[in-house]
C-alpha atoms as a PDB file:
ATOM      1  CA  UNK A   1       0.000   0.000   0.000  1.00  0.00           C
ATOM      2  CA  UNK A   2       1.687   3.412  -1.455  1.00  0.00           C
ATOM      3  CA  UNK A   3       1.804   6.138   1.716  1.00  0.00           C
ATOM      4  CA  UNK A   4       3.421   8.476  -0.207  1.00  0.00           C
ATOM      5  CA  UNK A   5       5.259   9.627  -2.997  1.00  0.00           C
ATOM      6  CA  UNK A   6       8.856  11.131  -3.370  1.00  0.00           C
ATOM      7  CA  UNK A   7       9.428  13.599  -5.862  1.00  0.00           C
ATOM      8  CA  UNK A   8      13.008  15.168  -7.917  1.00  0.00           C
ATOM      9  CA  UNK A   9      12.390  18.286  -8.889  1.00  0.00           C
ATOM     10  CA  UNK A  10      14.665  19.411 -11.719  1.00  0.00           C
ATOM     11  CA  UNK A  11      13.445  17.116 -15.011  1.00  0.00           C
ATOM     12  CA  UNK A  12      10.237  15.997 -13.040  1.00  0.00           C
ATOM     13  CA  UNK A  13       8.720  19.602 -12.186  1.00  0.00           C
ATOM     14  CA  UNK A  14      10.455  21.299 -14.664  1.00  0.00           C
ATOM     15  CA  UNK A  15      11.464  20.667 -17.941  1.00  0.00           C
ATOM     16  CA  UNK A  16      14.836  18.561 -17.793  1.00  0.00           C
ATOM     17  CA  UNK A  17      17.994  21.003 -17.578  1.00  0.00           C
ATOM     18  CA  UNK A  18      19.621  18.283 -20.608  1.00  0.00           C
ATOM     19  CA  UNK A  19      17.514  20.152 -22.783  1.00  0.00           C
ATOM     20  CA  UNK A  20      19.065  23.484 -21.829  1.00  0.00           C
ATOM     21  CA  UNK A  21      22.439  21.892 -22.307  1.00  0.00           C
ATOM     22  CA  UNK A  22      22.154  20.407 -25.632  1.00  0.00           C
ATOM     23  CA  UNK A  23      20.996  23.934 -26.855  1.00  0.00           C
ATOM     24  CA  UNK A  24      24.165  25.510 -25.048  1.00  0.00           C
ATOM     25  CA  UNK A  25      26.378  22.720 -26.974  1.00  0.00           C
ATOM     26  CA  UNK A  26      24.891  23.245 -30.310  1.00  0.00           C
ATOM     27  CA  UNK A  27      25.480  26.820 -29.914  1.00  0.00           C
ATOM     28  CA  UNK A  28      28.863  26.872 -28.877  1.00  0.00           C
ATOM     29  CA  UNK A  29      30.064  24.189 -31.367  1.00  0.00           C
ATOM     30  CA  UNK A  30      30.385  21.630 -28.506  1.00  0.00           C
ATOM     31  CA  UNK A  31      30.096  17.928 -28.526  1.00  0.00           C
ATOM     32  CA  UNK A  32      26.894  16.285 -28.320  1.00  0.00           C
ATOM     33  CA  UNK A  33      26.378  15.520 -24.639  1.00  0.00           C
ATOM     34  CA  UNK A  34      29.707  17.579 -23.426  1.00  0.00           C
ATOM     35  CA  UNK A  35      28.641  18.612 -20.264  1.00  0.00           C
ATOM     36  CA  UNK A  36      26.903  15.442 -19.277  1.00  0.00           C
ATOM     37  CA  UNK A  37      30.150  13.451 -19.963  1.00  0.00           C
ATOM     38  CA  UNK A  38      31.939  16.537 -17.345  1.00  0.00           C
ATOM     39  CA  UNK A  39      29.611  15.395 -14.538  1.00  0.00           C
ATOM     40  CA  UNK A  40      29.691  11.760 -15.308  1.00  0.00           C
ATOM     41  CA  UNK A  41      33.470  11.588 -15.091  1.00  0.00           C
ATOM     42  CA  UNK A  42      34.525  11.048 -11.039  1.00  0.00           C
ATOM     43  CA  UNK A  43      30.539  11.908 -10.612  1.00  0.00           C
ATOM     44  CA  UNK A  44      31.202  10.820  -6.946  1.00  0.00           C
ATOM     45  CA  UNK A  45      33.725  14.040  -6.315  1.00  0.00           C
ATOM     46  CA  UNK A  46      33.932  16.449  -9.539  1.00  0.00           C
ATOM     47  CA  UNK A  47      33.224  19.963  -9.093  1.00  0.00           C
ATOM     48  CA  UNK A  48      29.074  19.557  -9.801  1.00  0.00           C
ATOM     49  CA  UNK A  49      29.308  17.092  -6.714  1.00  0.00           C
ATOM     50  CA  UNK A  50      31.087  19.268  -4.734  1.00  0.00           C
ATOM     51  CA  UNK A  51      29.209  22.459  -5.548  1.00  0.00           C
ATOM     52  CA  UNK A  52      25.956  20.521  -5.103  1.00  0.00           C
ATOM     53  CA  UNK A  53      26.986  18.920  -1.378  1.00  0.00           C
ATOM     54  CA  UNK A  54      27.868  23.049  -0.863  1.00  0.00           C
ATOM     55  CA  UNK A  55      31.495  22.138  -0.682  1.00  0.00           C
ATOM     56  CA  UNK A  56      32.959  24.776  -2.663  1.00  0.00           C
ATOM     57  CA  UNK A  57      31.637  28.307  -3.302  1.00  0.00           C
ATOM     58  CA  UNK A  58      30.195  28.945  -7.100  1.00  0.00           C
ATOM     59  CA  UNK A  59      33.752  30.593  -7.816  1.00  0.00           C
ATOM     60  CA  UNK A  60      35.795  27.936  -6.933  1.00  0.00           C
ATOM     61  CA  UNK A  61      33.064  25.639  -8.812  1.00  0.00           C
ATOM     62  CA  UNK A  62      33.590  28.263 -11.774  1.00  0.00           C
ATOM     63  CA  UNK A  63      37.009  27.230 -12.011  1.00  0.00           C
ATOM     64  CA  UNK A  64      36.809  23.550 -11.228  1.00  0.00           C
ATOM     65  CA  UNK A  65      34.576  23.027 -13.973  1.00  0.00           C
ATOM     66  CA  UNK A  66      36.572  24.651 -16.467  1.00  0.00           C
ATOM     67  CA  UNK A  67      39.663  22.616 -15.491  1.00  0.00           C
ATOM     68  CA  UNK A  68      37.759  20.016 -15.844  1.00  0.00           C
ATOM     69  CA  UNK A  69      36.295  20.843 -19.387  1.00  0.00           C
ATOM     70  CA  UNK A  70      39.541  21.589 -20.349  1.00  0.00           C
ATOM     71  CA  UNK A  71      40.560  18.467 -19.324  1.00  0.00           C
ATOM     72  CA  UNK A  72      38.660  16.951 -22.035  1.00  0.00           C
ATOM     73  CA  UNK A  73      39.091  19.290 -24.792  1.00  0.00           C
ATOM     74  CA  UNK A  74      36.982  22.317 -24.855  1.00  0.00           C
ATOM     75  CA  UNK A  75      36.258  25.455 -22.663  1.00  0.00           C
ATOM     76  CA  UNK A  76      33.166  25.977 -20.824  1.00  0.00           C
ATOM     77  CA  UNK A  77      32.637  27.652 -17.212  1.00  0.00           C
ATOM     78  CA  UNK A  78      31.080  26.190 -14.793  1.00  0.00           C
ATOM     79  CA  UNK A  79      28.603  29.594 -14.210  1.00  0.00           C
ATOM     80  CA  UNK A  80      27.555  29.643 -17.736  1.00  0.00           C
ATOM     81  CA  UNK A  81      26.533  25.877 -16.858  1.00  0.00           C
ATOM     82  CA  UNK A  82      24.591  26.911 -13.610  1.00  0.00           C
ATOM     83  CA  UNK A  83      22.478  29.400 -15.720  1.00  0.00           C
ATOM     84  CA  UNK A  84      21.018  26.502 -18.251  1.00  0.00           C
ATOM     85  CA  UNK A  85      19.456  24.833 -14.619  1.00  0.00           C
ATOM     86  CA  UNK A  86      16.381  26.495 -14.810  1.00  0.00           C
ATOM     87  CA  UNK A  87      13.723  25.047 -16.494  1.00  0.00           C
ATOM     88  CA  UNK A  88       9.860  26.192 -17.466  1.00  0.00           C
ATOM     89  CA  UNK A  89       7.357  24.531 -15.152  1.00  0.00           C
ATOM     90  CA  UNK A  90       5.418  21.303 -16.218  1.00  0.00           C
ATOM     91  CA  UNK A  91       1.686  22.233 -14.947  1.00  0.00           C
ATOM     92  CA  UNK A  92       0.363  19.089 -15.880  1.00  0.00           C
ATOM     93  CA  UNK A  93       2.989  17.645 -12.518  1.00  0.00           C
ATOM     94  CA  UNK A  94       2.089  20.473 -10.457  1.00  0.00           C
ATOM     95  CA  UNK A  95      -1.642  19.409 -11.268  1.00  0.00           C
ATOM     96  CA  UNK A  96      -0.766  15.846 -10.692  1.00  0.00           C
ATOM     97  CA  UNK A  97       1.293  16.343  -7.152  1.00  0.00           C
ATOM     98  CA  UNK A  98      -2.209  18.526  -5.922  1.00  0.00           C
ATOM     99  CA  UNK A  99      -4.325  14.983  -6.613  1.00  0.00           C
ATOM    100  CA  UNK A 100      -2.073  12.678  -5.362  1.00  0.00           C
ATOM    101  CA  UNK A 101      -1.825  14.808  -2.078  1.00  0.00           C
ATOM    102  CA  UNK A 102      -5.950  15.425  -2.502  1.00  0.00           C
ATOM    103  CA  UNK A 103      -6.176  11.200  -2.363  1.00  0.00           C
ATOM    104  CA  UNK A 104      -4.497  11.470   0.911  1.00  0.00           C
ATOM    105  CA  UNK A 105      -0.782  10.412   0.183  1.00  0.00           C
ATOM    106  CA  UNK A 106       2.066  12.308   1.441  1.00  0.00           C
ATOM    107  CA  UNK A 107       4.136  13.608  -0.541  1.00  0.00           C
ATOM    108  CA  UNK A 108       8.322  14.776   0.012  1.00  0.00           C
ATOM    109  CA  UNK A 109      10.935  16.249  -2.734  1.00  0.00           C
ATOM    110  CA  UNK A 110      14.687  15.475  -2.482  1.00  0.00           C
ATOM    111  CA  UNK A 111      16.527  17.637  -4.901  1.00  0.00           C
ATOM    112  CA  UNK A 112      20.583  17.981  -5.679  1.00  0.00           C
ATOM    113  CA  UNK A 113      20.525  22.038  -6.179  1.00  0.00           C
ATOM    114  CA  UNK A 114      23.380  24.309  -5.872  1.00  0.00           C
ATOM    115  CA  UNK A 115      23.733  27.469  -4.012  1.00  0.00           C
ATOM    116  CA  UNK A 116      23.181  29.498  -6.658  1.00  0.00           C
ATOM    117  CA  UNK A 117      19.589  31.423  -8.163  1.00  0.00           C
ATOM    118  CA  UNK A 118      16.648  32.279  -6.119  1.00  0.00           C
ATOM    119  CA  UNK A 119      15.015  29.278  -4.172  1.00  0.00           C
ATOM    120  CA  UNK A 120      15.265  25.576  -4.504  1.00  0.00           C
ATOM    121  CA  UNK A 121      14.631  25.712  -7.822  1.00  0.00           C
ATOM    122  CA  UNK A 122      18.001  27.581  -8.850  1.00  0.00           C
ATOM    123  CA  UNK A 123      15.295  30.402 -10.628  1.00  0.00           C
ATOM    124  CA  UNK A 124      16.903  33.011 -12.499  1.00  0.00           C
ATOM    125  CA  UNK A 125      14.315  35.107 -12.382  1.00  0.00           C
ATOM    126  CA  UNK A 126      12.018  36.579  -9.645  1.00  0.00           C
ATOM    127  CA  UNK A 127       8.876  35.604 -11.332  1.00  0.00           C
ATOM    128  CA  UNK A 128      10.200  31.943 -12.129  1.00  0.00           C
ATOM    129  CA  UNK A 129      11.400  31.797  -8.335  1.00  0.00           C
ATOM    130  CA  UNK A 130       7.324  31.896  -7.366  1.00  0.00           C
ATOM    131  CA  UNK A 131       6.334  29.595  -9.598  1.00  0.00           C
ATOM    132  CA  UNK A 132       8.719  27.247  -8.171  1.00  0.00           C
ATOM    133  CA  UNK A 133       8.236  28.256  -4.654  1.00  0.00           C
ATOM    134  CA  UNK A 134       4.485  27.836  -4.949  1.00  0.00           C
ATOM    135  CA  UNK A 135       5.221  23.896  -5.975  1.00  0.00           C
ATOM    136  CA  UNK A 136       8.145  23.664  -3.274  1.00  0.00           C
ATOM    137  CA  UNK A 137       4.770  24.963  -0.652  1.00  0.00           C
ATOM    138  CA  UNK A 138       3.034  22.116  -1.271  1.00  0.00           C
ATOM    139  CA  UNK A 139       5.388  19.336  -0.254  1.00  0.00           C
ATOM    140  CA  UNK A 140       5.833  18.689   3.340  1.00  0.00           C
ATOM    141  CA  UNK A 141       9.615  18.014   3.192  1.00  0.00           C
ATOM    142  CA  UNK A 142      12.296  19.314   1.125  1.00  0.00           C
ATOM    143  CA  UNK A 143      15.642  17.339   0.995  1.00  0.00           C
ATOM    144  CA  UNK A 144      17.891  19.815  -0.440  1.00  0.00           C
ATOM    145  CA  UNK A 145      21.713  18.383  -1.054  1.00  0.00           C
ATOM    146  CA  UNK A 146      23.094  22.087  -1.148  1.00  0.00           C
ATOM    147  CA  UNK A 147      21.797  22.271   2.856  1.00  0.00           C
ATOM    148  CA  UNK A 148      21.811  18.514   3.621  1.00  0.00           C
ATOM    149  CA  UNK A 149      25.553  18.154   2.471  1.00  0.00           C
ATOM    150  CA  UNK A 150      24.937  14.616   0.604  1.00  0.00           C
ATOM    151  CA  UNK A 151      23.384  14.238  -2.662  1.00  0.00           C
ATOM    152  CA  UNK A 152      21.739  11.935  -4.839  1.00  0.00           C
ATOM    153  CA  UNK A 153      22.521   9.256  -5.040  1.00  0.00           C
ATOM    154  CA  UNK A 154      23.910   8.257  -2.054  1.00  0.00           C
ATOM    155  CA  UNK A 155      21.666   6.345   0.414  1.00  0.00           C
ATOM    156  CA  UNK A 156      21.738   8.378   2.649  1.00  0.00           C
ATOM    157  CA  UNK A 157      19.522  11.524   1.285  1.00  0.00           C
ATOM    158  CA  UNK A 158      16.517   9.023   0.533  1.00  0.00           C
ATOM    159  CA  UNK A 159      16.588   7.974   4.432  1.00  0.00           C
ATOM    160  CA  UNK A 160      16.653  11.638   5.599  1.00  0.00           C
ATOM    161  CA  UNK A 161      13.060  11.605   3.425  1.00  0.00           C
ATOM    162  CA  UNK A 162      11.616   8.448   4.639  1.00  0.00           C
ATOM    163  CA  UNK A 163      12.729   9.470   8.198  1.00  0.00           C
ATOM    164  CA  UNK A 164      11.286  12.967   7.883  1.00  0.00           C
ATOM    165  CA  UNK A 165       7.771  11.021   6.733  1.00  0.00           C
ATOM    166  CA  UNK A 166       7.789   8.345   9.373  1.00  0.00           C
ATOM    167  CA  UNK A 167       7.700   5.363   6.288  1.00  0.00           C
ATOM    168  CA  UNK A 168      10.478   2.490   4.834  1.00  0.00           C
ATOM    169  CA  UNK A 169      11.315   2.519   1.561  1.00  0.00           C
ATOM    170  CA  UNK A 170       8.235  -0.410   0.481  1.00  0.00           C
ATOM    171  CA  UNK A 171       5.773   2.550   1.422  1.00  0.00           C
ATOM    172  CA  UNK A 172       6.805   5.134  -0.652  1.00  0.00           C
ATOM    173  CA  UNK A 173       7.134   5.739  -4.962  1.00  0.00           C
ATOM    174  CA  UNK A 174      10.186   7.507  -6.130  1.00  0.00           C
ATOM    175  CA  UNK A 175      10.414   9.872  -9.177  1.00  0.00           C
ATOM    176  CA  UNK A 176      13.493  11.091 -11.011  1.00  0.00           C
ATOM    177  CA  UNK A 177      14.370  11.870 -14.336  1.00  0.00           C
ATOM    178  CA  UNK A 178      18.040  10.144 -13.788  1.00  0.00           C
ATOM    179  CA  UNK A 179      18.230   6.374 -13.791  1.00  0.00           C
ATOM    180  CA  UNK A 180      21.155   6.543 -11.364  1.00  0.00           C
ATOM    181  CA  UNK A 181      19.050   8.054  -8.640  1.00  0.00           C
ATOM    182  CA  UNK A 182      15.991   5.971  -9.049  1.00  0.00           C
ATOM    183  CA  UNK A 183      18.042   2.471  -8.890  1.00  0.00           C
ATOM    184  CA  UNK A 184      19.403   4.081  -5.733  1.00  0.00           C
ATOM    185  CA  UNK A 185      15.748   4.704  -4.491  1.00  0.00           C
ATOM    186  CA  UNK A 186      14.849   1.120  -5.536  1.00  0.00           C
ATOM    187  CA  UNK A 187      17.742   0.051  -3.808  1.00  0.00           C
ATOM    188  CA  UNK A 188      16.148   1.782  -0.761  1.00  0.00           C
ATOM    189  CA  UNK A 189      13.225  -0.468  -1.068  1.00  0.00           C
ATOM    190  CA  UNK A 190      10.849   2.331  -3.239  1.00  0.00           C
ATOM    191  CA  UNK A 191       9.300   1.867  -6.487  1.00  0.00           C
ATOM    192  CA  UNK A 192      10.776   4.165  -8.580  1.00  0.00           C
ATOM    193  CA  UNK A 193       9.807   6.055 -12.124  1.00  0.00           C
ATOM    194  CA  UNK A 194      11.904   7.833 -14.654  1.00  0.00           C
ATOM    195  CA  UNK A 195      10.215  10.270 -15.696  1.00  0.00           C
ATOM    196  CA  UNK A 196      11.083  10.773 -19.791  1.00  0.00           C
ATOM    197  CA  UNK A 197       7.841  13.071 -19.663  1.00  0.00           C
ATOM    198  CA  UNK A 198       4.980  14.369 -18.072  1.00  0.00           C
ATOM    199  CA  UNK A 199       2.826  12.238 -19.889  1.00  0.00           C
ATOM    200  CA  UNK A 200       4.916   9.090 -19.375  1.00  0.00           C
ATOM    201  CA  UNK A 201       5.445  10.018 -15.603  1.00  0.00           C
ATOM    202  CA  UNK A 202       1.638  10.526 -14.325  1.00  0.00           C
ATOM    203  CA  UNK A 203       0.980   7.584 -16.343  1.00  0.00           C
ATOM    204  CA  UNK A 204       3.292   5.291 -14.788  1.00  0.00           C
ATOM    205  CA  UNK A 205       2.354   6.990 -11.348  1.00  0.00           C
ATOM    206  CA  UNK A 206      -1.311   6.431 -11.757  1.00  0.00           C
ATOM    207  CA  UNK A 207      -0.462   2.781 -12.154  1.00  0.00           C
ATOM    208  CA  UNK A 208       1.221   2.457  -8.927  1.00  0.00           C
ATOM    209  CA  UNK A 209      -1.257   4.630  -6.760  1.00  0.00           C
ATOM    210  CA  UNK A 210      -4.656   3.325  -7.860  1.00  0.00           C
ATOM    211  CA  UNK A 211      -6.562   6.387  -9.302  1.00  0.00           C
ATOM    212  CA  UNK A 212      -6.382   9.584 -11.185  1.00  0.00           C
ATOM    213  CA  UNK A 213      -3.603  12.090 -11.635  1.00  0.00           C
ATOM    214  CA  UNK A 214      -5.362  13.757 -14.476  1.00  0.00           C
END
């Protein structure tokens, strides 16, 4: 029996930030899926999972990016990444967390954000920084990594949910638009969704609550 559901925000919320990069590559003359291959390599300690655990101020992650660009051929700063984070709200999710909290499930976000924006969200404007903060209201805990100090995917970030609700893993479906994070959620005992889309995503979630999200 589902008690609650456990939502990323970035990709699930919002529309996914790899959309913002490949637009940034194909501008700059970059190879396809450039910055994705940056925070893949070490993913466990490169500058995005420093900067994300707050480790290192954005200057120092400035730098440490571009060293690490460099690194692999090209030249990109890390703030010009930061900027491409913040995506246009999926109402259709928004509409979809309201129901499932309407049917009487709870309902928690854990999100890897950086210190950097306005809010949670990482909004780069004021008026985007409401929109999000209007979703972030509804959820009864937030699991930033940029405050918590450990991020997705380690174990340990999905606990500090499932503690904060009172639930195990068994009682509780998982959402993220990154595979790596939901096998570590299903490793934590939830059922997890990738979300490739809104419309994939509210289907798949319907399926494991039992009713409407529409």
């Amino acid at each position: 029996m589902v008690k609650a559901v456990i939502w990323d925000f970035g990709g699930v919320f919002t529309t996914s930030p790899f959309e913002a990069f490949a637009r940034f590559e194909r501008e700059k003359g970059l190879p396809e899926d450039f910055i994705r291959k940056i925070n893949s390599t070490n993913h466990l300690d490169n500058a995005w999972a420093k900067f994300e655990r707050s480790d290192v101020s954005m200057d120092e992650f400035d730098e440490l990016f571009a060293e690490e660009a460099r690194a692999l051929g090209h030249e990109v700063r890390g703030r010009d990444v930061i900027a491409l984070l913040s995506g246009d709200v999926r109402p259709e999710m928004v509409r979809a967390l309201k129901l499932v909290k309407e049917n009487g499930l709870r309902v928690a976000c854990i999100t890897n954000n950086v210190s950097a924006g306005e809010g949670a969200g990482m909004a780069t404007t004021h008026e985007k920084a409401l929109a999000v903060q209007s979703i972030m209201d509804e959820f009864e805990h937030i699991i930033e990594s940029s405050k918590a100090g450990v991020r997705k995917p380690h174990p340990r970030i999905y606990q500090m949910a499932l503690e904060a609700l009172g639930i195990e893993g068994p009682d509780a479906v998982y959402l993220d638009d990154l595979g790596i994070n939901c096998k570590a959620a299903h490793e934590q005992g939830m059922a997890a969704i990738k979300v490739t889309s809104a419309e994939q995503a509210i289907s798949d979630l319907e399926k494991a609550v039992g009713f409407s999200l529409r």
